[in-house]
Protein backbone atom coordinates (compact mmCIF):
# COMPACT_ATOMS: atom_id res chain seq x y z
CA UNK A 1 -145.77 -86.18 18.93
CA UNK A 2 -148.40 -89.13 19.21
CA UNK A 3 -150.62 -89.09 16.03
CA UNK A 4 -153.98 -90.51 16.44
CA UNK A 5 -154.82 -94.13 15.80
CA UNK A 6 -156.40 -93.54 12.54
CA UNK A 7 -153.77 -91.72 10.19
CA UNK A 8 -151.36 -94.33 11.32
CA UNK A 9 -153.76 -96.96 10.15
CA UNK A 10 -154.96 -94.88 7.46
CA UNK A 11 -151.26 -94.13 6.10
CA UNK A 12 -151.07 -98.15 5.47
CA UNK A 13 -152.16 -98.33 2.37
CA UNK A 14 -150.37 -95.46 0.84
CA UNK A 15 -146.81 -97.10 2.49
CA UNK A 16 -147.77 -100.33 0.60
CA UNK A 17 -148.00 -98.26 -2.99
CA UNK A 18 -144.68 -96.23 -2.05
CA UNK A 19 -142.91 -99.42 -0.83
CA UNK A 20 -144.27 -101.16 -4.01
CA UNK A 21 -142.49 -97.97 -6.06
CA UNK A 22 -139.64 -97.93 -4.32
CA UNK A 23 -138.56 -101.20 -4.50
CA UNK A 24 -137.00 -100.65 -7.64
CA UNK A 25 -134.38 -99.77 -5.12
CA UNK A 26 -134.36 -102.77 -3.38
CA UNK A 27 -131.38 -104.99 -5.26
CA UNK A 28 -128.36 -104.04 -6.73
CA UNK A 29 -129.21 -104.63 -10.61
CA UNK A 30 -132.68 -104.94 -10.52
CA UNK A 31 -134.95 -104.11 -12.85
CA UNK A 32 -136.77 -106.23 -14.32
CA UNK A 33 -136.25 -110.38 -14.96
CA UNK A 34 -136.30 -109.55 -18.87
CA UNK A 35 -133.40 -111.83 -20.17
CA UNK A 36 -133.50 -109.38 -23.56
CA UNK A 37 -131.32 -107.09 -21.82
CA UNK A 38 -128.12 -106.74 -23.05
CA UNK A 39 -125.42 -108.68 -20.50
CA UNK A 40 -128.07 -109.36 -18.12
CA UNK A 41 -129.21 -113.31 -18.67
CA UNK A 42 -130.12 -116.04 -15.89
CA UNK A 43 -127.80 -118.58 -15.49
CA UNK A 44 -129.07 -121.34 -13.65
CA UNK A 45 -126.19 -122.19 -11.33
CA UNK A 46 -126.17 -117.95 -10.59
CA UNK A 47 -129.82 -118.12 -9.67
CA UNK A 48 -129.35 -121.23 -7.55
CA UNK A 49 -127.05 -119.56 -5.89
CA UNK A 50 -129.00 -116.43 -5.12
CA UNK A 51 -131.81 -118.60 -3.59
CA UNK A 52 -129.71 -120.21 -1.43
CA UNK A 53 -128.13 -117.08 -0.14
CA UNK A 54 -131.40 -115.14 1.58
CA UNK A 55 -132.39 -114.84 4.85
CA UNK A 56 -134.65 -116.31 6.53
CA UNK A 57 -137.43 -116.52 9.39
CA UNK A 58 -134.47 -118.16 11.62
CA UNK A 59 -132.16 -115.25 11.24
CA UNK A 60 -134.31 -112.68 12.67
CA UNK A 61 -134.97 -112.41 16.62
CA UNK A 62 -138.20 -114.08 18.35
CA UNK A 63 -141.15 -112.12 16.84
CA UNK A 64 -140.50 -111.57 13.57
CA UNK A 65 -142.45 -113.11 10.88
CA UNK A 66 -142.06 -113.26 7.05
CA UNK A 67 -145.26 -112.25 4.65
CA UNK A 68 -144.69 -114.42 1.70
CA UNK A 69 -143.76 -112.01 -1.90
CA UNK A 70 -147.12 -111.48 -3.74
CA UNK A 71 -146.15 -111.14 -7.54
CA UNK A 72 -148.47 -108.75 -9.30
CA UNK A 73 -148.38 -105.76 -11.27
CA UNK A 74 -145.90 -103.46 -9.88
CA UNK A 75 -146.44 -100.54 -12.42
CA UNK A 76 -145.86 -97.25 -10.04
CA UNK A 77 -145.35 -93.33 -11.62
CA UNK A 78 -141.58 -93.55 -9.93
CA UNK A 79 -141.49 -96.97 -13.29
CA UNK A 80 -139.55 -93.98 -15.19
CA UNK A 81 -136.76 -94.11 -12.55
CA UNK A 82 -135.96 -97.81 -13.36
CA UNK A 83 -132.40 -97.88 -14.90
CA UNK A 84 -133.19 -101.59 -15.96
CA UNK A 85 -130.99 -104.86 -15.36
CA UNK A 86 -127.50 -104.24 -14.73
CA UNK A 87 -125.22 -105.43 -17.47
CA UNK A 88 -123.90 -109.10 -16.28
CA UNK A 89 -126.38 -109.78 -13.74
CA UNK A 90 -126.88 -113.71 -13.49
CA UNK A 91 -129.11 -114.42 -11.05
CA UNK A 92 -131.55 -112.60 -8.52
CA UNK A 93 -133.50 -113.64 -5.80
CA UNK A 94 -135.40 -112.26 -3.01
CA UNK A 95 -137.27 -112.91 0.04
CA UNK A 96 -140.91 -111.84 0.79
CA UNK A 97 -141.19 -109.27 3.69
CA UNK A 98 -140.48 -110.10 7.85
CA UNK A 99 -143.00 -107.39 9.76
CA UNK A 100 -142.87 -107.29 13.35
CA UNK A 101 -144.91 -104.13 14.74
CA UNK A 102 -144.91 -101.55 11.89
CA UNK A 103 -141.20 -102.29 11.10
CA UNK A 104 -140.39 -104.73 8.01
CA UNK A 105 -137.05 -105.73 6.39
CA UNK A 106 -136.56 -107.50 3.00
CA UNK A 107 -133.32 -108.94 1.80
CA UNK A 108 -132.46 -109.24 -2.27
CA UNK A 109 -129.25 -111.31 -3.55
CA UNK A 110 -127.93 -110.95 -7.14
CA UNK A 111 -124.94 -112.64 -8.56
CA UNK A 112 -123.21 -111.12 -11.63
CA UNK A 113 -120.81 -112.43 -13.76
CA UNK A 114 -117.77 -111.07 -12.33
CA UNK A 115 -116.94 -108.92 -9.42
CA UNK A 116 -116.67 -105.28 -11.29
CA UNK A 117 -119.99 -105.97 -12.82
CA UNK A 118 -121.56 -106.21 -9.21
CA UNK A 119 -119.76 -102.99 -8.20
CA UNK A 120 -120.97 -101.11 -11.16
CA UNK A 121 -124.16 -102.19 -10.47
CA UNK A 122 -123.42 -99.54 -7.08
CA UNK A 123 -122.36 -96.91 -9.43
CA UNK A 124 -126.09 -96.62 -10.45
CA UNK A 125 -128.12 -96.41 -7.01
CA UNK A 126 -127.34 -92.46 -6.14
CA UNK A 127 -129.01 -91.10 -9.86
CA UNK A 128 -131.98 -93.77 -8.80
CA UNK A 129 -132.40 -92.06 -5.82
CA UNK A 130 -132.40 -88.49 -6.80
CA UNK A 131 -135.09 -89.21 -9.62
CA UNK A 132 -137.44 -90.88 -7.01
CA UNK A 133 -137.10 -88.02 -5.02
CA UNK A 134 -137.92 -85.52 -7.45
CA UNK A 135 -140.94 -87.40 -8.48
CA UNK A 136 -142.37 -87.62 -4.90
CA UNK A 137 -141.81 -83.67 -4.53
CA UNK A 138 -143.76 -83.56 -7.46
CA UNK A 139 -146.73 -85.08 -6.52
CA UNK A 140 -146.26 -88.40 -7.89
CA UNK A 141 -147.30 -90.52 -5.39
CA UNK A 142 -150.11 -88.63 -4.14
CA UNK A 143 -153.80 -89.56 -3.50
CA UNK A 144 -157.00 -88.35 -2.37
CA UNK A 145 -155.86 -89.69 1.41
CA UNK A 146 -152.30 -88.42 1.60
CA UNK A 147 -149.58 -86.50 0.41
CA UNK A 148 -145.76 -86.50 0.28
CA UNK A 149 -144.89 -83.19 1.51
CA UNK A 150 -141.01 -84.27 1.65
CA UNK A 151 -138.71 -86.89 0.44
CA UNK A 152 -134.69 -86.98 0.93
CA UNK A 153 -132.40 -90.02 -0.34
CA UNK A 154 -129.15 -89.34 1.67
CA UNK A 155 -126.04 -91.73 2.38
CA UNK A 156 -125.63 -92.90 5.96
CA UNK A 157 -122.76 -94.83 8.12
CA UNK A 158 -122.44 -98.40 8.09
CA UNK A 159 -119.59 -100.69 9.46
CA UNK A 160 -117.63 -101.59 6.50
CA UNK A 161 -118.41 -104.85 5.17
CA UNK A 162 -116.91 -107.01 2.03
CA UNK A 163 -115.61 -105.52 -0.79
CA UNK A 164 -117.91 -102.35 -0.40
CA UNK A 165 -120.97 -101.61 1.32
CA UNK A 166 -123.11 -98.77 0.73
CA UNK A 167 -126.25 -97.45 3.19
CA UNK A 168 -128.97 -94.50 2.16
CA UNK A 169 -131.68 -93.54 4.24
CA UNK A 170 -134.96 -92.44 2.07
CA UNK A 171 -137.11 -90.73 3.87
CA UNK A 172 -140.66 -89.40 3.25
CA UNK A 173 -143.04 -87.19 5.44
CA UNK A 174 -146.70 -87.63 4.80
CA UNK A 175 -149.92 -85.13 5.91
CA UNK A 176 -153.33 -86.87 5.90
CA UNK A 177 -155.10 -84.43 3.95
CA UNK A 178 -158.23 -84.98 5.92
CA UNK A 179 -157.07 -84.13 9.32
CA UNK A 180 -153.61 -82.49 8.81
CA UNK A 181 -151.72 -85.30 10.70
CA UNK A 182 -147.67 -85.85 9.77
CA UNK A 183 -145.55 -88.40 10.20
CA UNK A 184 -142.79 -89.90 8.63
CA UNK A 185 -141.74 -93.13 6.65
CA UNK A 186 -138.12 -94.13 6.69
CA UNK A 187 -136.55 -96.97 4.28
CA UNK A 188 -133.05 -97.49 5.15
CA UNK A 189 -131.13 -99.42 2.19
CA UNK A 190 -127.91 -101.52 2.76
CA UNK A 191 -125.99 -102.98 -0.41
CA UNK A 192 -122.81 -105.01 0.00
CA UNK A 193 -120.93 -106.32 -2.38
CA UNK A 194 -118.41 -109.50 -1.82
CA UNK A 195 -117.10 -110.64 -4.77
CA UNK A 196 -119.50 -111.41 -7.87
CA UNK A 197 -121.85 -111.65 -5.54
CA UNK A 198 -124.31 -108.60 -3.97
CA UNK A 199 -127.08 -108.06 -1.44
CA UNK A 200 -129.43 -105.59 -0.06
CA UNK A 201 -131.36 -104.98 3.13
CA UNK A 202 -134.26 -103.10 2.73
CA UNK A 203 -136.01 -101.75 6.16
CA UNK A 204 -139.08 -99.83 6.55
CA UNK A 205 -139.78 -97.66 9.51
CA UNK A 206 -142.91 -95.72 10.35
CA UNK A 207 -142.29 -93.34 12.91
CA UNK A 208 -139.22 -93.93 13.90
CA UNK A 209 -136.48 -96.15 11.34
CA UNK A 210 -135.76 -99.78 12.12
CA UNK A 211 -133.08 -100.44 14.73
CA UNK A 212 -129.57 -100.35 13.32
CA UNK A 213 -128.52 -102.97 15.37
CA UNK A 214 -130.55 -105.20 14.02
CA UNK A 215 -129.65 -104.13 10.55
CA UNK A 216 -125.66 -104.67 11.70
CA UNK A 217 -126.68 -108.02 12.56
CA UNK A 218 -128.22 -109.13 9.42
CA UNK A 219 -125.59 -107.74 7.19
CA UNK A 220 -123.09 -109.65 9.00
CA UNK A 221 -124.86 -112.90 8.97
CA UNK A 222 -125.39 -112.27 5.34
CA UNK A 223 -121.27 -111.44 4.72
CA UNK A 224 -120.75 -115.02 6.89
CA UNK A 225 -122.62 -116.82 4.16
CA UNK A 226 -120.85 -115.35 1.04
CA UNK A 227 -118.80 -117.22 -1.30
């Protein structure tokens, strides 16, 4: 089904306050940068290494360009799903967002103090997940131009990767309340862990999800580059 020209351009603002809620989902142990938390503190070697360890412009094909981050105030209703920092995280960076088309992909690094603290950090994704969902089926993202009429966090299949990798597909359909118009916004999630050391591929799809080969790709350039 083609949807008009104007939901699809209308549903862009909504995406950018779901995306901006759901990227609580984005890195493996993030929550916020608060060193307060217990076991989660900065160390500067960590964070160095986080930097150095994102993607860039040069790893995508032809076509794709990165929008810079754009720091702000990220407070969304989904803020009560937040576990907080992981316990041991060291460092975390990320990168802004590459768009081509209506497809983006973002790419978070964090580096914990020892390998089972960046597995554990895993443990906590699923129970994330399920709480965002239930909160969308509620209502909790809606507005006066849209509504969530469905959300789903499910795992799906990814060639295996360091230590353990870990892939869930969120999904959202959407009505335009004005003319009735659905479609659907995918965000497929890809967390590896090698090591101390963990990252995440975060790809938004409108439509139709972002190619998996390209996803394959990225994750394996990232696993090259580990420590």
């Amino acid at each position: 089904m083609k949807l008009p020209n104007e939901p699809v351009r209308g549903v862009s603002r909504f995406i950018a306050g779901c995306m901006t809620a759901l990227v609580l989902l984005a890195a493996p142990g993030c929550g916020g940068d608060d060193d307060s938390v217990p076991g989660a503190t900065t160390v500067a070697a960590d964070q160095s290494l986080a930097e150095s360890l994102r993607l860039t412009r040069h790893d995508f094909p032809d076509g794709w360009e990165e929008t810079p981050d754009q720091p702000g105030d990220s407070e969304s209703p989904l803020d009560k799903c937040d576990p907080g920092d992981a316990p041991g995280r060291t460092g975390l960076a990320a990168t802004g967002d590459f768009k081509q088309g209506s497809d983006s992909v973002s790419n978070s690094v964090a580096v914990f103090r020892s390998p089972d603290a960046a597995l554990a950090a895993l443990d906590r994704i699923p129970a994330q997940g399920a709480c965002m969902v239930a909160e969308i089926k509620g209502g909790a993202l809606n507005d006066e131009t849209f509504e969530a009429i469905d959300a789903t966090f499910e795992p799906f299949s990814f060639p295996a990767t360091g230590d353990r990798v870990d892939a869930h597909r969120f999904a959202m359909k959407l009505k335009q309340l004005s003319s009735g118009a659905e479609l659907t916004v995918t965000l497929d999630l890809v967390y590896v862990v090698k090591g101390r050391v963990g990252y995440s591929l975060s790809a938004q799809g409108v439509l139709t999800p972002v190619d998996g080969n390209l996803l394959e790709a990225l994750a394996a350039t990232m696993a090259g580059r580990l420590p």
